[in-house]
Protein backbone atom coordinates (compact mmCIF):
# COMPACT_ATOMS: atom_id res chain seq x y z
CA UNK A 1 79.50 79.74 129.35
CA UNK A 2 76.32 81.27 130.15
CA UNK A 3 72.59 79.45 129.07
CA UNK A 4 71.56 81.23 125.67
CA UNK A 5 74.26 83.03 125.00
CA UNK A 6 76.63 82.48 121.77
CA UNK A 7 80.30 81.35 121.89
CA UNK A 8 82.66 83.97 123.03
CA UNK A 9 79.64 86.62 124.48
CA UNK A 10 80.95 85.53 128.11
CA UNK A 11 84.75 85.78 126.89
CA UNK A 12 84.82 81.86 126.95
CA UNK A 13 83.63 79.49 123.81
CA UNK A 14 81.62 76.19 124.27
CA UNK A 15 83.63 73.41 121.92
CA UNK A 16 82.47 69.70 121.42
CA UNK A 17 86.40 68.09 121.32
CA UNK A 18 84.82 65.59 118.85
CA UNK A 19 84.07 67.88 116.44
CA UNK A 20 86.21 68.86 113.49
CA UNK A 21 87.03 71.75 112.56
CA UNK A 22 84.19 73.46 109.99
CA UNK A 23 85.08 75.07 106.37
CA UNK A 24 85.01 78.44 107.96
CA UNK A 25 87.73 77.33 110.17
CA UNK A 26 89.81 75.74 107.66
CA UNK A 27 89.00 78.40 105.30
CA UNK A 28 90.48 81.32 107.59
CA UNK A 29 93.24 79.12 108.31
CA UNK A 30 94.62 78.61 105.06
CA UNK A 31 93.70 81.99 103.91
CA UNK A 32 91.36 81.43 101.32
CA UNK A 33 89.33 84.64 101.28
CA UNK A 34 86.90 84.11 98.23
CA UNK A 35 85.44 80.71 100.35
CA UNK A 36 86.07 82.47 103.83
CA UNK A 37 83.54 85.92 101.89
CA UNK A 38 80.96 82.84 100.28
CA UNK A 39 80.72 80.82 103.21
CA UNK A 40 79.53 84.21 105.51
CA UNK A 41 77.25 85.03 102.71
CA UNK A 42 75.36 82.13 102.68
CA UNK A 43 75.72 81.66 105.85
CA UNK A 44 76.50 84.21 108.17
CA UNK A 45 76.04 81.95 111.48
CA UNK A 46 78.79 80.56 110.82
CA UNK A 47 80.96 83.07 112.34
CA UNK A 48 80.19 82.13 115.42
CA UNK A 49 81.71 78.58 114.67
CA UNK A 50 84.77 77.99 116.81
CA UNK A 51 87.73 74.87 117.11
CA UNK A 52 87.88 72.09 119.54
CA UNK A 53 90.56 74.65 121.62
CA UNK A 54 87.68 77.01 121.62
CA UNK A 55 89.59 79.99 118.76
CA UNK A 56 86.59 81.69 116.54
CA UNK A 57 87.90 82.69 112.97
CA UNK A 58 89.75 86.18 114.11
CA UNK A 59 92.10 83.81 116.40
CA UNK A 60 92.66 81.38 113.38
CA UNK A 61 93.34 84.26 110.91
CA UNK A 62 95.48 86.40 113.17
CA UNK A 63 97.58 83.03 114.44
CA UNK A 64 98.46 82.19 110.61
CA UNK A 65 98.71 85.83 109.78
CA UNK A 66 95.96 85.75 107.60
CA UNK A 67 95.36 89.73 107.12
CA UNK A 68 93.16 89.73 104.23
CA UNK A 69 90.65 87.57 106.61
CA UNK A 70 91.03 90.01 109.22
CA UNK A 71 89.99 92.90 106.76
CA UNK A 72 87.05 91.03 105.61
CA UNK A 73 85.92 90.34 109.52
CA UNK A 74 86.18 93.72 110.30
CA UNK A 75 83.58 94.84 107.14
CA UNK A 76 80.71 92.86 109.13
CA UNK A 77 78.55 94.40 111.57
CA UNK A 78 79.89 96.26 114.56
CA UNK A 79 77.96 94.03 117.12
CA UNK A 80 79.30 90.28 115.70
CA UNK A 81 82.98 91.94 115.16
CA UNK A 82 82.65 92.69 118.72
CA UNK A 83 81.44 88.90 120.19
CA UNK A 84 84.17 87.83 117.70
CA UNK A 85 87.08 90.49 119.24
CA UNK A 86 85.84 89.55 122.26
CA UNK A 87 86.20 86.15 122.39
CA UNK A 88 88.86 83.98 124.58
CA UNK A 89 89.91 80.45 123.76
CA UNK A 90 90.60 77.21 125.88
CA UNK A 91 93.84 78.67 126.87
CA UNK A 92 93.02 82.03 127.73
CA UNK A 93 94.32 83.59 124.55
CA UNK A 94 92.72 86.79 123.28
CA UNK A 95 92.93 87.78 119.61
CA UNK A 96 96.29 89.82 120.89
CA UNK A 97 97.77 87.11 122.47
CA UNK A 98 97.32 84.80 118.96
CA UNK A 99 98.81 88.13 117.00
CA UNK A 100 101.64 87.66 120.04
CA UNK A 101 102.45 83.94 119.02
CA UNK A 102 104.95 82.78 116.67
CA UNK A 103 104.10 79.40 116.58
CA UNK A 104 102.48 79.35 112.59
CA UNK A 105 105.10 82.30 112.16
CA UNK A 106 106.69 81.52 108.64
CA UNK A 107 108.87 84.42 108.13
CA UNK A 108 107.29 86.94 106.51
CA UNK A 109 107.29 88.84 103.58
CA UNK A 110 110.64 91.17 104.62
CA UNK A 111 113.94 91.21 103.04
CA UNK A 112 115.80 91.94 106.10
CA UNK A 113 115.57 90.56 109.67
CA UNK A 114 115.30 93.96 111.11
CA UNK A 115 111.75 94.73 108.52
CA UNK A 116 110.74 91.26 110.00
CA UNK A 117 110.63 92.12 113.36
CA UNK A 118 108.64 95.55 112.26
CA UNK A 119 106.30 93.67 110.59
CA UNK A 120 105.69 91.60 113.33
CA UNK A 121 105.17 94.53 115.69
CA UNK A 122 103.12 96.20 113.44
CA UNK A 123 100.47 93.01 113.24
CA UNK A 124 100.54 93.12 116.94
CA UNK A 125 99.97 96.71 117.07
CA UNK A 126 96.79 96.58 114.55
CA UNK A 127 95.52 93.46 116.26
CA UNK A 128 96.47 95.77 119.25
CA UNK A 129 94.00 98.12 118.27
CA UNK A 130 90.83 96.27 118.02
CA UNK A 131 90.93 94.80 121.56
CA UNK A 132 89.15 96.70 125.06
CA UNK A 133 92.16 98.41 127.08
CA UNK A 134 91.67 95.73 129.33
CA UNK A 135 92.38 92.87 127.38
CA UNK A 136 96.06 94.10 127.42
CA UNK A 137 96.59 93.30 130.90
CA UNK A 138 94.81 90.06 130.27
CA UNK A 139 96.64 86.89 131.18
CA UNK A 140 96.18 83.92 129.92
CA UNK A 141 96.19 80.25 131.52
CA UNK A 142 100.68 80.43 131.03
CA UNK A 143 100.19 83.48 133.56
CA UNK A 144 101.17 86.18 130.80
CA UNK A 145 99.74 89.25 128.93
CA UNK A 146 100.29 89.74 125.02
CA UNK A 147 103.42 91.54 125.44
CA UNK A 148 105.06 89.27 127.57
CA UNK A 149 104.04 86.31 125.27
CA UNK A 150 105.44 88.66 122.41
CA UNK A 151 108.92 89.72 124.12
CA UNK A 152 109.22 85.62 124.77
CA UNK A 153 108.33 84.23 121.29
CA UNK A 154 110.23 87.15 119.83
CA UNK A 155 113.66 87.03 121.77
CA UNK A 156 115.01 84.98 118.93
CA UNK A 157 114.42 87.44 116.11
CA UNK A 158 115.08 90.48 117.68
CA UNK A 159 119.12 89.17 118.35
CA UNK A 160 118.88 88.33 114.66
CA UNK A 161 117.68 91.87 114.02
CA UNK A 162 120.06 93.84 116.99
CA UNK A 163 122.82 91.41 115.01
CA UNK A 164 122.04 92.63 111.60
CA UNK A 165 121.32 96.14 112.53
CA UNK A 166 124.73 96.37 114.12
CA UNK A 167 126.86 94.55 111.65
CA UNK A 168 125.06 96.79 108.43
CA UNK A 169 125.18 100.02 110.42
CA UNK A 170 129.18 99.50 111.17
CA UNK A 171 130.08 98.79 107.51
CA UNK A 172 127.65 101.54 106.33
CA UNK A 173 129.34 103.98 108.92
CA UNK A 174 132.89 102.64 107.61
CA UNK A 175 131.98 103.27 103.79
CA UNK A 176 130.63 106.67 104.48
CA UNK A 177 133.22 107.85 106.32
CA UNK A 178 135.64 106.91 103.66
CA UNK A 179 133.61 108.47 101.39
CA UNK A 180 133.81 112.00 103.08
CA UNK A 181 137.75 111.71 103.44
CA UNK A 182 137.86 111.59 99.70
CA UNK A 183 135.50 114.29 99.21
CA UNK A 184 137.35 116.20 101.73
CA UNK A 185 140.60 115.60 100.33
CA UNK A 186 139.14 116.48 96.86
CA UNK A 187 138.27 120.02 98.17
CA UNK A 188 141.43 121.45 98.97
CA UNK A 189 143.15 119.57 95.57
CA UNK A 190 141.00 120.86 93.31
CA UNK A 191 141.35 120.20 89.21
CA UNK A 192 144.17 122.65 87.75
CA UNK A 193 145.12 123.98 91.44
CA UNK A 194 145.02 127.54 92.63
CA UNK A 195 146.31 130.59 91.81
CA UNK A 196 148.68 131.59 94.36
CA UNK A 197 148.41 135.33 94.49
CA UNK A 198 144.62 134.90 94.22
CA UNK A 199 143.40 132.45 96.13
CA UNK A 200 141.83 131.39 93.46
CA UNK A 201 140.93 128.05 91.73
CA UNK A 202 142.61 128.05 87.74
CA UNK A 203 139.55 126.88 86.20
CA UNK A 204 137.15 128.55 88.56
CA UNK A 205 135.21 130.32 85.60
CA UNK A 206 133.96 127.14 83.92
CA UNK A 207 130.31 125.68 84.52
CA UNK A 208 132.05 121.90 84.79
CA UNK A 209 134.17 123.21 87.83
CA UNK A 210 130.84 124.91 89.42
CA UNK A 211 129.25 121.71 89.29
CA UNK A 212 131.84 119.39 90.60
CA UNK A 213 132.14 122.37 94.03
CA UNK A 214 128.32 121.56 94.34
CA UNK A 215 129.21 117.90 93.97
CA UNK A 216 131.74 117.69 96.20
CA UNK A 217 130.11 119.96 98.93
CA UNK A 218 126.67 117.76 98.45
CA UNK A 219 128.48 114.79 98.88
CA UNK A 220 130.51 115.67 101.90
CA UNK A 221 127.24 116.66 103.48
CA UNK A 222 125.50 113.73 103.05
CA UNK A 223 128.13 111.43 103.77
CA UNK A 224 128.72 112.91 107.65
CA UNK A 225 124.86 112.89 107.87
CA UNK A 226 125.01 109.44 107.19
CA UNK A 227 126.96 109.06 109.47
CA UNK A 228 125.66 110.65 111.96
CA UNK A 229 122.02 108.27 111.49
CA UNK A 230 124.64 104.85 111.87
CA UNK A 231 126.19 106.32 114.91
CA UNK A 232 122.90 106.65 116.20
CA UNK A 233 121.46 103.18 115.13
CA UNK A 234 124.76 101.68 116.77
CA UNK A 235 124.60 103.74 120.00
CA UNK A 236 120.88 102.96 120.55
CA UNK A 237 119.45 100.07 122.87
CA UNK A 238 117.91 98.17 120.23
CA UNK A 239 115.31 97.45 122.28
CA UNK A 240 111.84 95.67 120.75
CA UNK A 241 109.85 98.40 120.74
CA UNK A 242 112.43 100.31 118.64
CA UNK A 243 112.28 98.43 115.73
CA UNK A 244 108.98 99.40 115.15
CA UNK A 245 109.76 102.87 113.50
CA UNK A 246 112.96 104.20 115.17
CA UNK A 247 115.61 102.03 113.94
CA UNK A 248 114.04 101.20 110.81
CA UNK A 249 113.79 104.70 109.72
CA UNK A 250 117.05 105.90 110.83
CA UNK A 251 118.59 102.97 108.21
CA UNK A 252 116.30 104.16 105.58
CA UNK A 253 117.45 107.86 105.85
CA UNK A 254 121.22 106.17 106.26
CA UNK A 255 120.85 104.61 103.09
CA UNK A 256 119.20 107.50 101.31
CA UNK A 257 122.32 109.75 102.67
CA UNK A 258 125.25 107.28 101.93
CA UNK A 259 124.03 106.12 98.33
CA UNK A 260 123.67 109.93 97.12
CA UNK A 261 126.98 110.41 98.63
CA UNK A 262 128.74 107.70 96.20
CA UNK A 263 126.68 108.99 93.15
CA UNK A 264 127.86 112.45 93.79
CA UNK A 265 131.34 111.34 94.30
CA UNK A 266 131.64 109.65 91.00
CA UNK A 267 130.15 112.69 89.61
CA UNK A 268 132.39 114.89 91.34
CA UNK A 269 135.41 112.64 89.91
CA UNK A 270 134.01 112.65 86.49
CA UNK A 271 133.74 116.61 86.36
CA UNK A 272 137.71 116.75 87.44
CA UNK A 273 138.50 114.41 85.07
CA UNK A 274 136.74 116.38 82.40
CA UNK A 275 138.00 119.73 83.47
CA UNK A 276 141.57 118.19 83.74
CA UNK A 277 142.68 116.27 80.64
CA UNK A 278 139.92 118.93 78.77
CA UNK A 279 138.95 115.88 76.08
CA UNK A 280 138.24 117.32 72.97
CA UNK A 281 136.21 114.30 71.36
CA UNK A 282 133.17 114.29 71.77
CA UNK A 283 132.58 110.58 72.20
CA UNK A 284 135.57 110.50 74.73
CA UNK A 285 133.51 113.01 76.85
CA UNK A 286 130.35 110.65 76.56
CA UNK A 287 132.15 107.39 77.59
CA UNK A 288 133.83 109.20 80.41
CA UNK A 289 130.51 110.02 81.36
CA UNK A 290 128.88 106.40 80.92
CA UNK A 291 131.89 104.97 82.82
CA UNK A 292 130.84 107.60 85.81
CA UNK A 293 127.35 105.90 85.97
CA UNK A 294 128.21 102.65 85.72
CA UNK A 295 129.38 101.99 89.22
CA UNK A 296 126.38 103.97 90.12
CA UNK A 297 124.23 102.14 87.83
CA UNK A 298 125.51 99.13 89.50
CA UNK A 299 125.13 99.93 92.91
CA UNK A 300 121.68 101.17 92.41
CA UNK A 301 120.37 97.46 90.87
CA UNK A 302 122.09 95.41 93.35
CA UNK A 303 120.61 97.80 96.83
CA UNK A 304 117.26 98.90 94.62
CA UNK A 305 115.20 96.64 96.35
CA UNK A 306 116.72 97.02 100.01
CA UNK A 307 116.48 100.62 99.45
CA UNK A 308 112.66 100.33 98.45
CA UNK A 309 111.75 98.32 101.17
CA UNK A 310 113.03 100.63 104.09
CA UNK A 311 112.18 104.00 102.12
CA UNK A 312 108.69 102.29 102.22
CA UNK A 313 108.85 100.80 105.37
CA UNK A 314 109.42 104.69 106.38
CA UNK A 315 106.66 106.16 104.10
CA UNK A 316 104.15 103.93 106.15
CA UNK A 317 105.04 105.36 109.72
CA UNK A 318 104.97 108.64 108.66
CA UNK A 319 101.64 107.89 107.09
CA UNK A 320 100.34 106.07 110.22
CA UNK A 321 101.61 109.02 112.25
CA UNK A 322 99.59 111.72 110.65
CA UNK A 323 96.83 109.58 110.81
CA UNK A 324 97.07 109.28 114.29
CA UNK A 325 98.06 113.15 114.91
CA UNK A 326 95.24 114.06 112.31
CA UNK A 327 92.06 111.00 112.65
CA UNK A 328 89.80 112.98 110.07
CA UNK A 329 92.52 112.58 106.94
């Protein structure tokens, strides 16, 4: 490092090996922002503290994933965010090499392995952000650059994720093309048949038989759509950088497709059951109607939280997208 200049200015960082590790450092690691927030206030030198492998507190905090520390790094002032983005540690690892690593990796907060491996990618892609073009290309003392360290610590997940996304997208395909044969069958059997002179349906002038045509043409619709997004999930190369937004958002719209398709096929079943056996009673016509959303009911507890995590998983790349397309929103 150069004379008078503080650790990571020169893109290395001076380290005694004796020394321990200081409660900044220990701070960021664990994630304890309200100590990491006091200890700057007091204190603010401290920031320039670094380990005995030379990592300042934006390597510690992006290694364990820490991204509350990394928000409250990036509020202080542009020129010791810099020093601190900067900086390169004993091993030659930038920031985006440590964002890279999987080596404090616990998991995640995901459901599914396919969100896990998005979430990853989308740390790297923030840390990603911060750092000089250059730093990119960067490689470290192992003789590789961010990505490759990410494609190598990663190769494990991502056949976890290609495995899952292929096994859910084949039974989702299955289900929703069994769904459209029935809705497809139910078209041309209609309740009360057809009259044969006319062409017509029997009960074609009540509202229930309106409503289980708009059903059963809704349904069919969405079914083949979703389909269509599994077909496309399965045919794709599954490669990393897909399951950053591609494949992720194609199984939210799957999912959105597929479970309207069973709620409107239950619907369309309970309408021809009503307009068939034409119950009278009044409470009969309610529990036909409660036994119509119970499956639905069911199905929506059990994949609620699945569903919510892709549909937001999906809500955040189109946010981040018209961001990017529009910077002054």
């Amino acid at each position: 490092m150069l004379p008078g200049l503080p650790a990571g200015c020169d893109g290395t960082a001076a380290t005694n090996e004796a020394a321990p590790d200081t409660p900044l450092i220990i701070a960021a690691r664990t994630g304890i922002k309200e100590i990491v927030e006091e200890i700057i206030n007091v204190y603010p030198q401290a920031l320039e503290h670094v380990t005995r492998s030379g990592q300042n507190i934006l390597h510690v905090a992006i290694l364990h994933r820490n991204d509350h520390i990394l928000d409250l790094i990036n509020l202080e002032r542009e020129a010791v965010k810099r020093r601190l983005i900067l900086g390169i540690d004993n091993d030659g690892d930038t920031i985006l090499h440590k964002a890279a690593s999987t080596k404090y990796y616990s998991g995640g907060t995901a459901s599914t392995a396919a969100l896990k491996l998005q979430e990853e990618l989308r740390w790297f892609r923030e840390v990603e952000k911060m750092v000089p073009p250059r730093y990119t290309i960067h490689l470290n003392k192992g003789n590789r650059t961010a990505k490759q360290l990410l494609k190598d610590q990663h190769k494990d997940q991502l056949k976890d994720a290609q495995e899952w996304v292929k096994n859910t997208s084949q039974s989702c395909s299955t289900v929703a093309v069994l769904v459209a044969t029935v809705l497809f069958a139910a078209a041309f059997a209609v309740p009360g048949g057809f009259i044969a002179e006319a062409g017509m349906a029997v009960l074609a002038d009540k509202p229930l038989y309106s409503f289980f045509t708009v059903m059963d043409v809704a349904g069919l619709a969405s079914s083949l759509t979703s389909v269509v997004l599994f077909l496309s999930v399965l045919t794709s190369s599954l490669d990393l950088e897909e399951f950053y937004y591609q494949i992720p958002s194609k199984l939210s719209a799957g999912f959105l497709f597929l479970s309207f398709a069973i709620a409107t096929t239950l619907f369309s079943f309970t309408a021809a059951t009503l307009l068939t056996f034409r119950l009278e009673s009044a409470w009969t016509t309610s529990l036909t109607y409660a036994a119509a959303f119970i499956p639905v009911s069911i199905y929506g507890l059990v994949q609620f939280g699945l569903h919510v995590a892709y549909l937001k998983s999906a809500l955040i790349g189109i946010y981040r997208l018209v961001k990017l397309l529009l910077p002054g929103i």
